[in-house]
Protein backbone atom coordinates (compact mmCIF):
# COMPACT_ATOMS: atom_id res chain seq x y z
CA UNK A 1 -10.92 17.25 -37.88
CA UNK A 2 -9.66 15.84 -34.64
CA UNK A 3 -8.24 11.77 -34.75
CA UNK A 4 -9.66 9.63 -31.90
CA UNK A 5 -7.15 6.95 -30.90
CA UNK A 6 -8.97 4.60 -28.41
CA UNK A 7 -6.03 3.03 -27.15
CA UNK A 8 -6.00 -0.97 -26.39
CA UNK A 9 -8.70 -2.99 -25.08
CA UNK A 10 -8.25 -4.99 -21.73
CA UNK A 11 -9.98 -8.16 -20.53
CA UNK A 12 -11.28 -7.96 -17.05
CA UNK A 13 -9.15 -11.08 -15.47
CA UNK A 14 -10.31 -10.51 -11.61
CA UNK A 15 -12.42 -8.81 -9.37
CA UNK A 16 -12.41 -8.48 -5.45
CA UNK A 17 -14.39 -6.45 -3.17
CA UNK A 18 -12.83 -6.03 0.25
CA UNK A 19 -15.98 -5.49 2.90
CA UNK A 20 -16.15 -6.91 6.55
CA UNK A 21 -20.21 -6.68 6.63
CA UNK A 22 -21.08 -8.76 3.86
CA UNK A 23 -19.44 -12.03 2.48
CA UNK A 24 -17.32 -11.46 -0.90
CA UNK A 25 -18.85 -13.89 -3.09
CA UNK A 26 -22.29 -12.26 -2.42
CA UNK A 27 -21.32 -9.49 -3.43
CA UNK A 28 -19.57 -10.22 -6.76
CA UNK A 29 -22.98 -12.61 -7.56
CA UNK A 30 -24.60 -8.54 -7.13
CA UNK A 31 -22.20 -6.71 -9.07
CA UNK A 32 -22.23 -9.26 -12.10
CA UNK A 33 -18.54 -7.65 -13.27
CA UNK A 34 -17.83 -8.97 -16.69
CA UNK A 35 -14.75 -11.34 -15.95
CA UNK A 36 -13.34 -12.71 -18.83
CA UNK A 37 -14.39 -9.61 -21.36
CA UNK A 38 -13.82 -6.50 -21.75
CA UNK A 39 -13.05 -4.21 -19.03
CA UNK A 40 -15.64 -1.87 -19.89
CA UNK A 41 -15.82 0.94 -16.50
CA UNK A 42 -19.33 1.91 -17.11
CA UNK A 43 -20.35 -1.67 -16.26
CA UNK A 44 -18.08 -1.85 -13.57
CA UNK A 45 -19.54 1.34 -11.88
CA UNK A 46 -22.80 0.07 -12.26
CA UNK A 47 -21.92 -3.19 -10.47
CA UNK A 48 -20.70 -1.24 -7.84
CA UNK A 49 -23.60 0.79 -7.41
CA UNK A 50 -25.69 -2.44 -6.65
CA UNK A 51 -23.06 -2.97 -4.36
CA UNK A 52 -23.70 -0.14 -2.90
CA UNK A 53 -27.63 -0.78 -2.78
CA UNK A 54 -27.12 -4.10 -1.26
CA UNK A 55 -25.42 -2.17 1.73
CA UNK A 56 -28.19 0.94 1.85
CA UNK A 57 -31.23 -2.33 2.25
CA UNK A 58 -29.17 -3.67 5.06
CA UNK A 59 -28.92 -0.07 6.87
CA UNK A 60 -25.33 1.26 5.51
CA UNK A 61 -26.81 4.63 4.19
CA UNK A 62 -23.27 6.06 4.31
CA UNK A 63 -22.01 3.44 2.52
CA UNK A 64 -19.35 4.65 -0.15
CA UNK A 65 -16.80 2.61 -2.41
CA UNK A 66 -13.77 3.59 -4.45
CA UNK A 67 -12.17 0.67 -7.46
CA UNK A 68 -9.33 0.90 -8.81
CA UNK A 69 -8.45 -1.33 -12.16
CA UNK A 70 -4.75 -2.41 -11.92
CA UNK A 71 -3.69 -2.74 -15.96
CA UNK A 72 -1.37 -5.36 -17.07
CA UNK A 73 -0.15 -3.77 -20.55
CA UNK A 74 1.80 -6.61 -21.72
CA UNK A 75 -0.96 -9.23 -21.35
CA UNK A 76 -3.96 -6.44 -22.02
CA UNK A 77 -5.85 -7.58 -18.56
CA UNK A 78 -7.12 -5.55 -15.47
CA UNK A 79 -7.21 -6.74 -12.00
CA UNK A 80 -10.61 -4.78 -10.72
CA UNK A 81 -10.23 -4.25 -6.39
CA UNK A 82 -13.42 -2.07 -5.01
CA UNK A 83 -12.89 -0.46 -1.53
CA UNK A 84 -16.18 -0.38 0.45
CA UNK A 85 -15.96 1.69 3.29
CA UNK A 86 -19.35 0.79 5.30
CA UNK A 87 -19.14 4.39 7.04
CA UNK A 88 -21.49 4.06 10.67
């Protein structure tokens, strides 16, 4: 018998996506990260594969991204920044 402890929750408080092809906004409106609930990473990877999408239809084939959540333990949030490196 093996105990699972899950560990605490954390709200998603903010989200930023630093690109230089696109503008930010538009790309948040793709991503649809869940600000205000929980920080839940599968949804934010699948935001950031539409991301990711919206740079392949533009031309960006080698288009890769990196996020990193930055956890506030005393007030239970995460700060979400994704990294979009547009490649050629």
């Amino acid at each position: 018998t093996v105990t699972v402890d899950e560990g605490p929750e954390f709200t998603l408080k903010e989200a930023r996506i630093e690109t230089t092809v696109f503008k930010e906004n538009e790309l948040l409106r793709i991503a649809k990260f869940p600000i205000g609930e929980t920080a839940m990473m599968k949804v934010v990877a699948d935001g950031v594969k539409e991301v990711l999408n919206r740079y392949k239809r533009q031309g960006y084939v080698d288009a890769t991204a990196r996020f990193d959540p930055a956890l506030n333990f005393e007030e239970k949030t995460a700060a979400l920044t994704v990294l979009v490196n547009e490649g050629e």
